[in-house]
C-alpha atoms as a PDB file:
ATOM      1  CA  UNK A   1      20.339 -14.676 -40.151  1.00  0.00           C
ATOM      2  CA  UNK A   2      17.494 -16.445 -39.239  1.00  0.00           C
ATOM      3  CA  UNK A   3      19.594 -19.502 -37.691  1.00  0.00           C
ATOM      4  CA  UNK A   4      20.865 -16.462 -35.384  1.00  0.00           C
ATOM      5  CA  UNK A   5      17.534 -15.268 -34.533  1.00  0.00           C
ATOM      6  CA  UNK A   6      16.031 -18.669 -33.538  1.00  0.00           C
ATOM      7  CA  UNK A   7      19.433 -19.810 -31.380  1.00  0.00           C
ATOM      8  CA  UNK A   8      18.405 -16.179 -29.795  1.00  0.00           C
ATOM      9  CA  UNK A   9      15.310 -16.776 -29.000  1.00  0.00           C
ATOM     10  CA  UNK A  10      16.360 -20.400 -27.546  1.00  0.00           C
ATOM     11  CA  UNK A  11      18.661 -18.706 -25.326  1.00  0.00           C
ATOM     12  CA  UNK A  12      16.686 -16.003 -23.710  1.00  0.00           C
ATOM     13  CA  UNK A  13      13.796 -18.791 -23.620  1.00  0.00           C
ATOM     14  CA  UNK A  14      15.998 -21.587 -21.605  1.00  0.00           C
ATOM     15  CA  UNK A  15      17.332 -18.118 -19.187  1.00  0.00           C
ATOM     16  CA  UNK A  16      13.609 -17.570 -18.518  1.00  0.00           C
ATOM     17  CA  UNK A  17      13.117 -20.927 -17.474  1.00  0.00           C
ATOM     18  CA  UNK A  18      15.784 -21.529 -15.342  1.00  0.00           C
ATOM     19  CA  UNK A  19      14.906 -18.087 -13.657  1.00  0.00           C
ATOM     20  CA  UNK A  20      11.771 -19.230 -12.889  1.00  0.00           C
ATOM     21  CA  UNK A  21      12.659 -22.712 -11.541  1.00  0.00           C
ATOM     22  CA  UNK A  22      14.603 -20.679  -8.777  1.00  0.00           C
ATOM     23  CA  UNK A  23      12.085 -18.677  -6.919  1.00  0.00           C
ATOM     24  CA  UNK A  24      12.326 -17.581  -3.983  1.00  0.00           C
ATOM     25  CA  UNK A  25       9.887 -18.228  -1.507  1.00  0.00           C
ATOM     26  CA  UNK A  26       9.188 -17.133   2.353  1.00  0.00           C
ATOM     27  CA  UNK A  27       7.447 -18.766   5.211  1.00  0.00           C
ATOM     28  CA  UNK A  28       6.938 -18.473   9.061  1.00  0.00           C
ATOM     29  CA  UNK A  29       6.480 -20.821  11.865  1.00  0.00           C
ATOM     30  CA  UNK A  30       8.141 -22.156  14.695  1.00  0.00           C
ATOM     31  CA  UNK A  31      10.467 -24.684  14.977  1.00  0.00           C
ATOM     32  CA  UNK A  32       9.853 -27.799  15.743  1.00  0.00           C
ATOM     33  CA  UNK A  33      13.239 -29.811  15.571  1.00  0.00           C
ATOM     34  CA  UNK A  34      16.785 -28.913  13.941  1.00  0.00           C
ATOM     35  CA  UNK A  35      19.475 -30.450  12.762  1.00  0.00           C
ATOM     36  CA  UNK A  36      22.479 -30.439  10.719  1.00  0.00           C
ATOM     37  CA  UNK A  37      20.925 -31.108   7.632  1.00  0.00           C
ATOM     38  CA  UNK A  38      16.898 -30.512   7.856  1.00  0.00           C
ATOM     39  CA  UNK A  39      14.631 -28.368   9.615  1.00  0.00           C
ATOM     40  CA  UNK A  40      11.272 -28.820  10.639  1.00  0.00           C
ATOM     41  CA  UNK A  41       8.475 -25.497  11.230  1.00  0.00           C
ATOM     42  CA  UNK A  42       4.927 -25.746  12.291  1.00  0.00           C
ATOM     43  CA  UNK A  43       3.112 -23.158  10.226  1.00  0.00           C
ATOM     44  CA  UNK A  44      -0.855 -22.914  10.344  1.00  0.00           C
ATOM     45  CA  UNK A  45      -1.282 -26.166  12.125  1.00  0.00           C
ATOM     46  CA  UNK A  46       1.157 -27.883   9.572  1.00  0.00           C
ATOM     47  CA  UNK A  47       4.811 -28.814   9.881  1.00  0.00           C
ATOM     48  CA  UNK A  48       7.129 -28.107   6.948  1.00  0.00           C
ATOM     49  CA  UNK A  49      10.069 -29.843   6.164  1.00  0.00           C
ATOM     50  CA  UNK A  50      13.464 -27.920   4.983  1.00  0.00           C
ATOM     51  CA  UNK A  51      16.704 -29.599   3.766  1.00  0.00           C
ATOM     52  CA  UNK A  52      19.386 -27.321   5.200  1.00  0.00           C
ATOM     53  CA  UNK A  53      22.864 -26.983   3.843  1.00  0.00           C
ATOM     54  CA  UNK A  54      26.509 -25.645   3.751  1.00  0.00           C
ATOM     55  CA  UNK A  55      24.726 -22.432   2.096  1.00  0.00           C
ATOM     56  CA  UNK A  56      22.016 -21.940   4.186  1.00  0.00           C
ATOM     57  CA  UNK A  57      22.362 -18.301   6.021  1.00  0.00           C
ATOM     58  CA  UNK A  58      21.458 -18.803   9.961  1.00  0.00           C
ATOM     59  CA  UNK A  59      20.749 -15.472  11.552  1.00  0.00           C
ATOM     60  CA  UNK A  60      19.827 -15.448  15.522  1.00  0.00           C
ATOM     61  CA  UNK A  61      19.679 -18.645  18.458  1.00  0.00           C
ATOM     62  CA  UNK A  62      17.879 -21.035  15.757  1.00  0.00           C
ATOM     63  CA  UNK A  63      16.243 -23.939  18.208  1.00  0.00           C
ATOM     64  CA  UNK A  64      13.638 -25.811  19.234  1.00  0.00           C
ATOM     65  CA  UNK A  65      10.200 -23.587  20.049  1.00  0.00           C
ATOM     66  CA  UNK A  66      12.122 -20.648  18.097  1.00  0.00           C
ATOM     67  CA  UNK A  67       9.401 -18.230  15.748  1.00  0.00           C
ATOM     68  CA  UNK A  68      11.389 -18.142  12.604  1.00  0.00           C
ATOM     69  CA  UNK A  69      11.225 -16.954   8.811  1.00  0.00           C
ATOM     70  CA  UNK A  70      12.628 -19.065   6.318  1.00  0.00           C
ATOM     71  CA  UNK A  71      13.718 -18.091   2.579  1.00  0.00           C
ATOM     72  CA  UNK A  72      13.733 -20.900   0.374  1.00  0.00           C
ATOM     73  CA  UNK A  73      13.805 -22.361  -3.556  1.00  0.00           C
ATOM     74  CA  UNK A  74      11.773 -25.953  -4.087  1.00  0.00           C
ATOM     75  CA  UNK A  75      13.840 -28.009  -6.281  1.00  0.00           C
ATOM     76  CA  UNK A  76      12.102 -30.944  -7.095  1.00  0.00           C
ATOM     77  CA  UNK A  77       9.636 -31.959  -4.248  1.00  0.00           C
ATOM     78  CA  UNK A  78      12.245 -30.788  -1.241  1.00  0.00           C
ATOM     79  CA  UNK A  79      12.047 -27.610  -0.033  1.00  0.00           C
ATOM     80  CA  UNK A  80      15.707 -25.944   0.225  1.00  0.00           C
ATOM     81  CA  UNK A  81      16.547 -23.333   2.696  1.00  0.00           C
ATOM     82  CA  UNK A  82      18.409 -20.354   2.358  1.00  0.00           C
ATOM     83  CA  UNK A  83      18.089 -17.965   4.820  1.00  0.00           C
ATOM     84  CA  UNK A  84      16.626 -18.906   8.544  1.00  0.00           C
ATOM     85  CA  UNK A  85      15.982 -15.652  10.747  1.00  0.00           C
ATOM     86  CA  UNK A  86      15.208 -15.950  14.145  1.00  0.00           C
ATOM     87  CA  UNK A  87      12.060 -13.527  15.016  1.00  0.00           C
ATOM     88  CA  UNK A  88      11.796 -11.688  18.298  1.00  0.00           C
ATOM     89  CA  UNK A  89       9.242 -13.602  20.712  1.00  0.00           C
ATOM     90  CA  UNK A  90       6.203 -11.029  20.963  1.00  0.00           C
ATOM     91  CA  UNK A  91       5.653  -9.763  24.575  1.00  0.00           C
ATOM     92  CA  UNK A  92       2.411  -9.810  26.182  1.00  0.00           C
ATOM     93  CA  UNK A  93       1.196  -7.028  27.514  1.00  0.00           C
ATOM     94  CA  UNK A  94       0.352  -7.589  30.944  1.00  0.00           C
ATOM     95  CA  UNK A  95      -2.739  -5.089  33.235  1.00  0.00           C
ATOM     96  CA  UNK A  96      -1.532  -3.880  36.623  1.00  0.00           C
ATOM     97  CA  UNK A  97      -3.490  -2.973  38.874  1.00  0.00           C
ATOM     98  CA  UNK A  98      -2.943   0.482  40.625  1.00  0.00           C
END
C-alpha cells in the first residue's frame, strides 16, 4: 500500500512539474522583422526574439512596423510563439479648427 501511495505521489509530482514548465506567457511590441521561422518585437526599448513554427496561430497582416501581442512558452532559453495577434494602430485624435 505504501509502494502505491509513493508511485502516487511521484505521479501527481512529475504532472505538476511539467505543468509548470509550460506557461504561458504574453507580451507586446512592434515588429521589427519576420520570417518563416523567427520573429523579432521591440518592447520597452528592447527587441525580443521568438522562434515561430508550424503551430504558431497568426491572426491579422503580421509585418514589419505591425503593434502586436504575442502568446508564448520559454523552453529552454528560446522563447516559442504561439499565438501572434495583430493590434489595431491607435488613431490620433486630431483639433480642427472651426
Amino acid at each position: 500500500m505504501r509502494k502505491f501511495i509513493a508511485a502516487g505521489i511521484l505521479v501527481v509530482a512529475c504532472s505538476v512539474g511539467a505543468f509548470a514548465a509550460a506557461a504561458t506567457h504574453s507580451t507586446t511590441g512592434t515588429v521589427k522583422s519576420i520570417d518563416a521561422t523567427t520573429l523579432v518585437i521591440t518592447h520597452g526599448g528592447k527587441d525580443m526574439t521568438f522562434t515561430l513554427n508550424g503551430t504558431t496561430q497568426k491572426a491579422g497582416s503580421v509585418a514589419t512596423g505591425s503593434q502586436v501581442t504575442v502568446r508564448y512558452q520559454s523552453e529552454g532559453k528560446s522563447m516559442v510563439a504561439t499565438a501572434v495577434t495583430e493590434q489595431p494602430m491607435k488613431q490620433v485624435a486630431s483639433k480642427s479648427k472651426k
